[in-house]
PDB file of N, CA and C in Angstrom:
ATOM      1  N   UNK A   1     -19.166   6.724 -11.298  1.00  0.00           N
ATOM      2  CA  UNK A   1     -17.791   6.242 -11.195  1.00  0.00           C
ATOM      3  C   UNK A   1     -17.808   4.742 -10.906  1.00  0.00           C
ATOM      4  N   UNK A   2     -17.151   4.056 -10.955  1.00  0.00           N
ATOM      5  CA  UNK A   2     -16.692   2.697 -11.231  1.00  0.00           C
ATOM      6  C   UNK A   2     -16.549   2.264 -10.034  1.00  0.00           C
ATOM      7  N   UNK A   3     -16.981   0.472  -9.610  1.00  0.00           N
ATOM      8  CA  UNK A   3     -16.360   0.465  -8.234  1.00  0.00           C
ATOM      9  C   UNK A   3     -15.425  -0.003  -8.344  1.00  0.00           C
ATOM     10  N   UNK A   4     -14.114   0.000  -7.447  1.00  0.00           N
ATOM     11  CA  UNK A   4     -13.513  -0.345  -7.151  1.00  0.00           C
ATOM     12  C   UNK A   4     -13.010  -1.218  -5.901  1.00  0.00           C
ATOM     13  N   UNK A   5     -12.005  -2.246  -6.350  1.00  0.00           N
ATOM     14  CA  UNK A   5     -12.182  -3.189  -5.572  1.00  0.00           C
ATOM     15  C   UNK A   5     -11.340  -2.785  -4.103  1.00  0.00           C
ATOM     16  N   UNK A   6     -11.440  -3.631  -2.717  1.00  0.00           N
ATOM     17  CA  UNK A   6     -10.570  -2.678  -1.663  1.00  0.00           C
ATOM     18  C   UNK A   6      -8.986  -2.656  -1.597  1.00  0.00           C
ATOM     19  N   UNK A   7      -8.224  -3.225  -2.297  1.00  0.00           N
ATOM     20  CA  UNK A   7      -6.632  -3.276  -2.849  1.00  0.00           C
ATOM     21  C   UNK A   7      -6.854  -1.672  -3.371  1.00  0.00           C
ATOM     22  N   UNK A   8      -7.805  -1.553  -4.036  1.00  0.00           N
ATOM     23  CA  UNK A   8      -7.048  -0.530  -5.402  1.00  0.00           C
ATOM     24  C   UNK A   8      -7.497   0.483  -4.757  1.00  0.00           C
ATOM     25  N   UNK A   9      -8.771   0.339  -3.613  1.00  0.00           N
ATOM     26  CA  UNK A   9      -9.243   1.600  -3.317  1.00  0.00           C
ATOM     27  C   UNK A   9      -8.149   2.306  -2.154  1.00  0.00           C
ATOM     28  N   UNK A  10      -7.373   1.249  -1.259  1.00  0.00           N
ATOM     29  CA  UNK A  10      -6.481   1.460  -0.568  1.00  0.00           C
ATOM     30  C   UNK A  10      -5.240   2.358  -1.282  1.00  0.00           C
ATOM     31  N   UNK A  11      -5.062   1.569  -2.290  1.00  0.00           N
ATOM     32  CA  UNK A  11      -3.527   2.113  -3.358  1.00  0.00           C
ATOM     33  C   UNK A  11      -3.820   3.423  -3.661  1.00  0.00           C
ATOM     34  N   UNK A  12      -5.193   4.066  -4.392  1.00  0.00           N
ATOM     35  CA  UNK A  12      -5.417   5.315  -4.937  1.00  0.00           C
ATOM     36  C   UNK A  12      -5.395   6.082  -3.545  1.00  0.00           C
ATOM     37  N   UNK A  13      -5.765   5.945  -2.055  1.00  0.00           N
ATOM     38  CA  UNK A  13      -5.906   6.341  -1.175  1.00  0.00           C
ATOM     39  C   UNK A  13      -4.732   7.249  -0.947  1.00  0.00           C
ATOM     40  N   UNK A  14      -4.032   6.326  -0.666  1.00  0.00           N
ATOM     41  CA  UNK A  14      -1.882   6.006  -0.344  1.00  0.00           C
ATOM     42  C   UNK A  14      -1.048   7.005  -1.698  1.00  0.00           C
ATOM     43  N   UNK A  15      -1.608   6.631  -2.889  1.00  0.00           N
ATOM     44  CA  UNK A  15      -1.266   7.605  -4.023  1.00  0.00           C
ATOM     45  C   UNK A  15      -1.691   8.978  -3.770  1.00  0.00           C
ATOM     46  N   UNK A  16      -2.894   9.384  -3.648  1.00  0.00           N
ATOM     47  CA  UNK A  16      -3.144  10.331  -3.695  1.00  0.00           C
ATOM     48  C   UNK A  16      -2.278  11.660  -2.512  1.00  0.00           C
ATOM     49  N   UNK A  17      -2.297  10.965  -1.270  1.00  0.00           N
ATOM     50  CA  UNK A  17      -1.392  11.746  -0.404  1.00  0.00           C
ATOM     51  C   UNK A  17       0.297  11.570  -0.191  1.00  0.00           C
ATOM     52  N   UNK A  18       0.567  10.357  -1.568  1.00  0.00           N
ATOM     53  CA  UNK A  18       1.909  10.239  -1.705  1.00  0.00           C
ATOM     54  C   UNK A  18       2.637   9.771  -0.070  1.00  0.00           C
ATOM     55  N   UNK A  19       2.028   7.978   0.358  1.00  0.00           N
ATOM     56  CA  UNK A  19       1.974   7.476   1.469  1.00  0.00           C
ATOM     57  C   UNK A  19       2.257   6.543   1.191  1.00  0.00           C
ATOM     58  N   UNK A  20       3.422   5.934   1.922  1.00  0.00           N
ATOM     59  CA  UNK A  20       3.941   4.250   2.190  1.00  0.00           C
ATOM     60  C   UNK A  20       3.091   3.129   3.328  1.00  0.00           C
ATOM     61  N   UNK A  21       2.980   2.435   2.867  1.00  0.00           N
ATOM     62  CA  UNK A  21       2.030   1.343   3.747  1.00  0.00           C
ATOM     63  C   UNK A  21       2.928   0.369   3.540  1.00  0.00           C
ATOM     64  N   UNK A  22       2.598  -0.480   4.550  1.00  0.00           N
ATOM     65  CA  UNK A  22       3.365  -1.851   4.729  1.00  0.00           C
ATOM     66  C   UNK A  22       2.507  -2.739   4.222  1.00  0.00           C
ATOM     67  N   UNK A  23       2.835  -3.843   3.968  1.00  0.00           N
ATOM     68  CA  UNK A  23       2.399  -5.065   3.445  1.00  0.00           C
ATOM     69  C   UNK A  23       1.206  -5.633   4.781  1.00  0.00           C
ATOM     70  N   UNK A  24       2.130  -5.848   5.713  1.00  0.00           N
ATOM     71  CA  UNK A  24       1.074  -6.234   6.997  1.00  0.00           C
ATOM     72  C   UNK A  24      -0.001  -5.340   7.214  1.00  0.00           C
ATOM     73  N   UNK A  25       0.097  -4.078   7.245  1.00  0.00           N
ATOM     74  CA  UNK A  25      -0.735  -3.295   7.198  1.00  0.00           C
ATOM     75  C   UNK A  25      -1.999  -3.121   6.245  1.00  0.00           C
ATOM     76  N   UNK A  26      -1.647  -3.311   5.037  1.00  0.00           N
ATOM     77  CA  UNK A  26      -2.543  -3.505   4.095  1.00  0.00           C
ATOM     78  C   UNK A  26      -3.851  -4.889   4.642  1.00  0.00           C
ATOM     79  N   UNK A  27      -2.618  -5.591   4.185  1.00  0.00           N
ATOM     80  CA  UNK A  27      -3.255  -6.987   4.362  1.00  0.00           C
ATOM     81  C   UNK A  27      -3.972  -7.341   5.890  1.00  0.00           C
ATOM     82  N   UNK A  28      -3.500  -6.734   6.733  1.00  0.00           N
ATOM     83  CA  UNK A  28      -4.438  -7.041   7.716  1.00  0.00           C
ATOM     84  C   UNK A  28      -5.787  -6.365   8.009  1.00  0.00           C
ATOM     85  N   UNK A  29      -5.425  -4.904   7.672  1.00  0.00           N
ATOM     86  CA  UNK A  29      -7.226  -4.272   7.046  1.00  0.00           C
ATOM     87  C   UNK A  29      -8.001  -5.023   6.377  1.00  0.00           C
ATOM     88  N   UNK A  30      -7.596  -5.856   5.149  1.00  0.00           N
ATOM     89  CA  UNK A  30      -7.836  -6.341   4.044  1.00  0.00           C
ATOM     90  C   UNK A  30      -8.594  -7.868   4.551  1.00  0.00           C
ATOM     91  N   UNK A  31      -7.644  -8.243   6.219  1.00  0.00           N
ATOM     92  CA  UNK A  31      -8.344  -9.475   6.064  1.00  0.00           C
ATOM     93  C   UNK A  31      -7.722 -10.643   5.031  1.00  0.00           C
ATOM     94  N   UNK A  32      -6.559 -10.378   4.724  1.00  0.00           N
ATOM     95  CA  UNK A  32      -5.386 -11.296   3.414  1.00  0.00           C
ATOM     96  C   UNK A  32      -3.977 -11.859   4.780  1.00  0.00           C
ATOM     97  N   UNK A  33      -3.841 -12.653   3.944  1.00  0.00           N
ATOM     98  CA  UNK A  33      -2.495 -12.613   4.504  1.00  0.00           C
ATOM     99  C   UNK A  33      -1.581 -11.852   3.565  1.00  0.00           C
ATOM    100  N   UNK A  34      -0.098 -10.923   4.311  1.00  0.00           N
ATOM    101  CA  UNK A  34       0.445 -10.576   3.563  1.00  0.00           C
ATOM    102  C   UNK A  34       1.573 -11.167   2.292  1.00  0.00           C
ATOM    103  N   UNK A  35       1.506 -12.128   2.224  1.00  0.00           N
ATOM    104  CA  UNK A  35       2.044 -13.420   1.476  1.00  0.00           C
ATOM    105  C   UNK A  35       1.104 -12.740   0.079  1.00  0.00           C
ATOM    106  N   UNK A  36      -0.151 -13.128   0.168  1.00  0.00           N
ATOM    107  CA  UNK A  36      -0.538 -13.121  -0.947  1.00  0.00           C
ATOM    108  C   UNK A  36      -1.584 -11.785  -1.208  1.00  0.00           C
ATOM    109  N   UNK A  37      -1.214 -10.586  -0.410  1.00  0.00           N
ATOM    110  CA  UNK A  37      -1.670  -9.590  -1.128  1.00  0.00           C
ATOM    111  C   UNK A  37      -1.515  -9.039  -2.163  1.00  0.00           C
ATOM    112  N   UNK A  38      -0.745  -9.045  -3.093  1.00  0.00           N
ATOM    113  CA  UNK A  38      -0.236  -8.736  -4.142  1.00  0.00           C
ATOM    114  C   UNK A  38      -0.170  -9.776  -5.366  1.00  0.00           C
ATOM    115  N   UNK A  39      -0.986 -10.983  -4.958  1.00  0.00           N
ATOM    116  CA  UNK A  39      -0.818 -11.443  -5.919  1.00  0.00           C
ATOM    117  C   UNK A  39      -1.496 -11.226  -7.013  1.00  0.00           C
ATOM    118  N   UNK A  40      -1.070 -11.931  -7.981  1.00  0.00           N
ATOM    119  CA  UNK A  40      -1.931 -11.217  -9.102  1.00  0.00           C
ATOM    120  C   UNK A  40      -1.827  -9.815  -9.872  1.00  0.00           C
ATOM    121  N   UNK A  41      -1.084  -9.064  -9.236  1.00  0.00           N
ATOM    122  CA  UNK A  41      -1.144  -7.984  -9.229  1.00  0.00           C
ATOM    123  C   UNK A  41       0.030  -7.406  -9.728  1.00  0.00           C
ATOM    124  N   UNK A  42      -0.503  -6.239 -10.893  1.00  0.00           N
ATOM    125  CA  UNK A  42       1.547  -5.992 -11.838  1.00  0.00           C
ATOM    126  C   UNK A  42       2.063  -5.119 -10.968  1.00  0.00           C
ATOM    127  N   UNK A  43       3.601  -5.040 -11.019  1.00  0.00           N
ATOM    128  CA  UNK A  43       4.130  -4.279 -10.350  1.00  0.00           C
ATOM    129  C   UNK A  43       4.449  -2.910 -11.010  1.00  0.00           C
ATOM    130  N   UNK A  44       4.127  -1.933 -10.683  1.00  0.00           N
ATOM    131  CA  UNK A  44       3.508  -0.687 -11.212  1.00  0.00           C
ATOM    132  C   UNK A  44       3.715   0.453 -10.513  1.00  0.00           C
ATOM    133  N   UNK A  45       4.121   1.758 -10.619  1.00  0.00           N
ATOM    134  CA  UNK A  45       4.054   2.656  -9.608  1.00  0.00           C
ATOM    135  C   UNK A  45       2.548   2.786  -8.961  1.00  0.00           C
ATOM    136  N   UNK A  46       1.636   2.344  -9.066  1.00  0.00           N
ATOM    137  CA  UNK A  46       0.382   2.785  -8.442  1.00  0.00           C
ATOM    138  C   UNK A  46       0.678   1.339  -6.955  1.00  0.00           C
ATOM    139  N   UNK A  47       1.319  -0.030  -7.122  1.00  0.00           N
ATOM    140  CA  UNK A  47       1.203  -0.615  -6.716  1.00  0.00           C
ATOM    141  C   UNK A  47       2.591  -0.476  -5.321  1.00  0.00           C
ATOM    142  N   UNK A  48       2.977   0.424  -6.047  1.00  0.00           N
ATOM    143  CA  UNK A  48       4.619   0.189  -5.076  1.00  0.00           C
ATOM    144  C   UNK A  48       4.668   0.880  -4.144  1.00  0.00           C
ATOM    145  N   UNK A  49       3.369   1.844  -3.616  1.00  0.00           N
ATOM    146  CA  UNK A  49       2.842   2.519  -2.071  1.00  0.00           C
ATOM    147  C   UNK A  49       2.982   1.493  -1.383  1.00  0.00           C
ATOM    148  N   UNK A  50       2.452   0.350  -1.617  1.00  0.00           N
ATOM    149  CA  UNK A  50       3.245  -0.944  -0.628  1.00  0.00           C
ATOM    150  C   UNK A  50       4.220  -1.790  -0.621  1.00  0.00           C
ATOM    151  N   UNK A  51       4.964  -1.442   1.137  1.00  0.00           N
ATOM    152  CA  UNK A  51       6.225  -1.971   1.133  1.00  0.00           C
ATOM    153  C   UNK A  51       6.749  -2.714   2.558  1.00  0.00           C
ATOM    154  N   UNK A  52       7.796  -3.028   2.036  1.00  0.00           N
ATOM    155  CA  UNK A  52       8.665  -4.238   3.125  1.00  0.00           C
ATOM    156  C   UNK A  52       8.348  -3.602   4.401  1.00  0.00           C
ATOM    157  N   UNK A  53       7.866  -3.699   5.521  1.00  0.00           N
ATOM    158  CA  UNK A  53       8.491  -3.097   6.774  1.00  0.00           C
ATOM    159  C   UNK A  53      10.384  -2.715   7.501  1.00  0.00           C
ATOM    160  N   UNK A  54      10.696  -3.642   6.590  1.00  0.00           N
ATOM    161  CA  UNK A  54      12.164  -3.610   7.397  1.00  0.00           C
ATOM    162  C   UNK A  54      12.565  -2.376   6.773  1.00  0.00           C
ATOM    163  N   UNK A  55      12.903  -2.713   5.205  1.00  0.00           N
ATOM    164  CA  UNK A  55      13.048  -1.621   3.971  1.00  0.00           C
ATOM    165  C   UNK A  55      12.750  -0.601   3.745  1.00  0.00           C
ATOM    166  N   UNK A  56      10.771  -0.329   3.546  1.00  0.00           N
ATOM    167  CA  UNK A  56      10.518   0.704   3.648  1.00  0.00           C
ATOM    168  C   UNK A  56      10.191   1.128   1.954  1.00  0.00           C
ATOM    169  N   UNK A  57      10.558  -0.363   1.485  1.00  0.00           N
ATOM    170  CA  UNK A  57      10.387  -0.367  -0.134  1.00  0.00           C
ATOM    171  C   UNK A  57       9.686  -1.229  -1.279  1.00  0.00           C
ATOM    172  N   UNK A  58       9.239  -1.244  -1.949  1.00  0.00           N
ATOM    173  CA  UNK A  58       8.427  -2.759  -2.516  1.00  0.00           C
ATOM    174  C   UNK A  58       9.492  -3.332  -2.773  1.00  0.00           C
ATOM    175  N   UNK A  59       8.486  -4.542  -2.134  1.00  0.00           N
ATOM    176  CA  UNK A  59       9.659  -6.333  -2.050  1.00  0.00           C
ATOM    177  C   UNK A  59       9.659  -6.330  -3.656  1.00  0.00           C
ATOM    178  N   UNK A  60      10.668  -6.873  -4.363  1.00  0.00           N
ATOM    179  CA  UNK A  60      11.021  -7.302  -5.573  1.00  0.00           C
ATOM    180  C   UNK A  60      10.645  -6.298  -6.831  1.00  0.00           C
ATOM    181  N   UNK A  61      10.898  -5.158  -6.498  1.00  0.00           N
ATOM    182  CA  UNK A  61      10.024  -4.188  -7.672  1.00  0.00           C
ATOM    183  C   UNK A  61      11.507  -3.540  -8.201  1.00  0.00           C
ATOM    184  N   UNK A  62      11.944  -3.721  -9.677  1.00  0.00           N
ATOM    185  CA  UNK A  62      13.101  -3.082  -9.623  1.00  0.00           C
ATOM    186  C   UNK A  62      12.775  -1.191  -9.483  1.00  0.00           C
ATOM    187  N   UNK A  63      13.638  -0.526  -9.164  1.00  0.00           N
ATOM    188  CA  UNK A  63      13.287   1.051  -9.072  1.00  0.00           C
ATOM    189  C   UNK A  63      12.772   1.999 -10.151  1.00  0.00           C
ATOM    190  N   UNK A  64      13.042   1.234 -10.875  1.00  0.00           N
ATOM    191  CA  UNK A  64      12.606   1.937 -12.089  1.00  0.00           C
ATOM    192  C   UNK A  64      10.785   2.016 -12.280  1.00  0.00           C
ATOM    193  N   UNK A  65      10.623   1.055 -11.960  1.00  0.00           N
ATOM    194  CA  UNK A  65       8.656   0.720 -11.474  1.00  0.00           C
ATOM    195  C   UNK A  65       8.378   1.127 -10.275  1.00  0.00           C
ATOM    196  N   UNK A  66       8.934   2.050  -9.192  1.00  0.00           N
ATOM    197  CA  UNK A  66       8.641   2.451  -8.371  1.00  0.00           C
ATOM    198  C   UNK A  66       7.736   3.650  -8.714  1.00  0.00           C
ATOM    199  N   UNK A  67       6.573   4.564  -7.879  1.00  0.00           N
ATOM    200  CA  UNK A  67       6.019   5.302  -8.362  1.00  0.00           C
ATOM    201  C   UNK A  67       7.101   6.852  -7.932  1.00  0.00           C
ATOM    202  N   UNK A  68       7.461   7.550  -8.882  1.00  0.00           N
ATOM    203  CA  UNK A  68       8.506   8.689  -8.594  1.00  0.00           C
ATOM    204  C   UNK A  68       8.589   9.494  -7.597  1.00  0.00           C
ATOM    205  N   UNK A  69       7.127   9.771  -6.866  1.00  0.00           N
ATOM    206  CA  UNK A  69       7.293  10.145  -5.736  1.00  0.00           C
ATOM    207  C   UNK A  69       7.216   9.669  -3.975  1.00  0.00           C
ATOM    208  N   UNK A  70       7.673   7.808  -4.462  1.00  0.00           N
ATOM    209  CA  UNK A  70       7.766   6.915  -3.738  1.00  0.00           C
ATOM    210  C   UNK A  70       8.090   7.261  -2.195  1.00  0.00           C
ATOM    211  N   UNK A  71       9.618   7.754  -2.313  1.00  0.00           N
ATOM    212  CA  UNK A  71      10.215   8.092  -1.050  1.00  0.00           C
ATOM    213  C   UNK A  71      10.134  10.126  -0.523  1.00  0.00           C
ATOM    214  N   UNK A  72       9.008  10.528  -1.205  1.00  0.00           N
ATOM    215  CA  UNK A  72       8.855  11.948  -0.985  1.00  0.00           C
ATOM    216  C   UNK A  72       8.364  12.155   0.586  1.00  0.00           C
ATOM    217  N   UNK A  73       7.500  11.473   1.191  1.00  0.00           N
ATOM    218  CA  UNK A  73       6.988  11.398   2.140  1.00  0.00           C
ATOM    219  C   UNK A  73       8.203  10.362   3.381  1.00  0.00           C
ATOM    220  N   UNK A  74       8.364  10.518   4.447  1.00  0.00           N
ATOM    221  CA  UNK A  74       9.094   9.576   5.624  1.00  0.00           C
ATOM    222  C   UNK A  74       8.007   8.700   6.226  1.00  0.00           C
ATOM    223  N   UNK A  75       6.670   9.270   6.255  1.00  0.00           N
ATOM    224  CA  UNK A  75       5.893   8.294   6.625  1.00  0.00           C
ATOM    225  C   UNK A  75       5.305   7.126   5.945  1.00  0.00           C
ATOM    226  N   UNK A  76       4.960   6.229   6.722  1.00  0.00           N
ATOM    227  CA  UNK A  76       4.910   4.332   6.396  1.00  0.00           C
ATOM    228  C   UNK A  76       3.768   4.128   7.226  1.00  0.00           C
ATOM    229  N   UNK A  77       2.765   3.919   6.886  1.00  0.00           N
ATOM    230  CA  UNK A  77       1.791   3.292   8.021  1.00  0.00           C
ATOM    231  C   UNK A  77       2.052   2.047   7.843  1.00  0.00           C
ATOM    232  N   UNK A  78       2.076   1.760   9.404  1.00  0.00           N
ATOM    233  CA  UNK A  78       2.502   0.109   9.907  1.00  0.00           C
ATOM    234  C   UNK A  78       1.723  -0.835  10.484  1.00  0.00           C
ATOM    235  N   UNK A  79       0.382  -0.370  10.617  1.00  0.00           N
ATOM    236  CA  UNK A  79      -0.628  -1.274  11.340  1.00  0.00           C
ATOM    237  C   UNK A  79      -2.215  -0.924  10.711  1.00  0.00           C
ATOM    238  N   UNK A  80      -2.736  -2.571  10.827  1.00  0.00           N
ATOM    239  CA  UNK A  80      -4.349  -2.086  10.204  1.00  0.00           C
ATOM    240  C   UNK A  80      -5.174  -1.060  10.632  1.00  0.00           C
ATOM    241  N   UNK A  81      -4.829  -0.724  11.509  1.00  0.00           N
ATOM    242  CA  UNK A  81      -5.503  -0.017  12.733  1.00  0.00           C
ATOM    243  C   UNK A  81      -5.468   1.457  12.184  1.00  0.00           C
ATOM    244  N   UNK A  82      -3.945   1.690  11.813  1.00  0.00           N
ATOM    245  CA  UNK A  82      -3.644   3.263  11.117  1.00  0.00           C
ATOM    246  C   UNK A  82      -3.851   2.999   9.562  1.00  0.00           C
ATOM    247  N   UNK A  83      -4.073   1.688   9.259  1.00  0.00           N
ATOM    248  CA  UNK A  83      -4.791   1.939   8.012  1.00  0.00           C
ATOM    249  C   UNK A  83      -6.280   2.490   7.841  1.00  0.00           C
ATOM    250  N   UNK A  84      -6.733   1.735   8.863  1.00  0.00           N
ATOM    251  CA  UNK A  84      -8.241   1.841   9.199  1.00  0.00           C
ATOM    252  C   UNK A  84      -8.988   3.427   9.385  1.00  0.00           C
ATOM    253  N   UNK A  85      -7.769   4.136  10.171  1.00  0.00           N
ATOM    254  CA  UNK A  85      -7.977   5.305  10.738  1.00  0.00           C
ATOM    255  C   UNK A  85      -7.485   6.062   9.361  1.00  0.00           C
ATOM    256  N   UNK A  86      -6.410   5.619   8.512  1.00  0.00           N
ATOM    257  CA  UNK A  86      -6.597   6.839   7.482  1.00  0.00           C
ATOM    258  C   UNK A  86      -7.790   6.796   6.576  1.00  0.00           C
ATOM    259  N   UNK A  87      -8.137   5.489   6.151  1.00  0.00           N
ATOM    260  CA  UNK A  87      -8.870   5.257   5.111  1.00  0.00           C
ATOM    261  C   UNK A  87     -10.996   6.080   5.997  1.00  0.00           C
ATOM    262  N   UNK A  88     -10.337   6.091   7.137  1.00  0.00           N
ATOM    263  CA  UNK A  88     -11.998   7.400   7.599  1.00  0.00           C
ATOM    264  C   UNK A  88     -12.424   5.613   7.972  1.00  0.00           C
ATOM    265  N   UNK A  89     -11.964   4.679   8.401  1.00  0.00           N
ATOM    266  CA  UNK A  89     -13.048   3.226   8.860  1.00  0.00           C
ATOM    267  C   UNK A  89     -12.561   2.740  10.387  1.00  0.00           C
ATOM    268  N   UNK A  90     -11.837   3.594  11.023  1.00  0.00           N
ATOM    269  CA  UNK A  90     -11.830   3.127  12.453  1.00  0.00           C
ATOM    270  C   UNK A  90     -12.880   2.798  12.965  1.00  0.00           C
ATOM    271  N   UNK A  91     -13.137   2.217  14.013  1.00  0.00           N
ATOM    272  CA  UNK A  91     -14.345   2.013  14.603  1.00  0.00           C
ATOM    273  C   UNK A  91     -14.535   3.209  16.022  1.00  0.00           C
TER     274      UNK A  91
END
């Protein structure tokens, strides 16, 4: 299997259990600022597991590119820490 880089390995993570992450959250596992985690990057349902904290939704993604089972889940992980701990890398 292919490697993958740690953005995408996070996103398939978050996809797979149909899970919202925050931007800060990402990006601070990641070691990014959240400014420019996404850059580069199309906006896509695989990509739209990450979102605004206030919202709860991807910043600037119209809905239609949201992934369909976006808002199926209430939970949002909000800190690197519970990123860390889902992704099995707490310390």
């Amino acid at each position: 299997m292919p490697e993958v880089d740690p953005l995408t390995h996070v996103l398939l993570r978050l996809d797979a259990v149909r899970t919202r992450a925050t931007y800060g959250a990402v990006a601070g596992h990641l070691g990014v600022t959240p400014r420019f985690l996404m850059r580069d990057r199309p906006r896509d349902p695989l990509h739209s597991w990450v979102v605004g904290k206030q919202t709860g939704r991807p910043t600037g993604y119209p809905e239609e590119l949201w992934h369909a089972d976006l808002l199926q889940n209430d939970r949002v992980i909000g800190s690197a820490g519970d990123i860390a701990a889902f992704l099995g890398d707490a310390p």
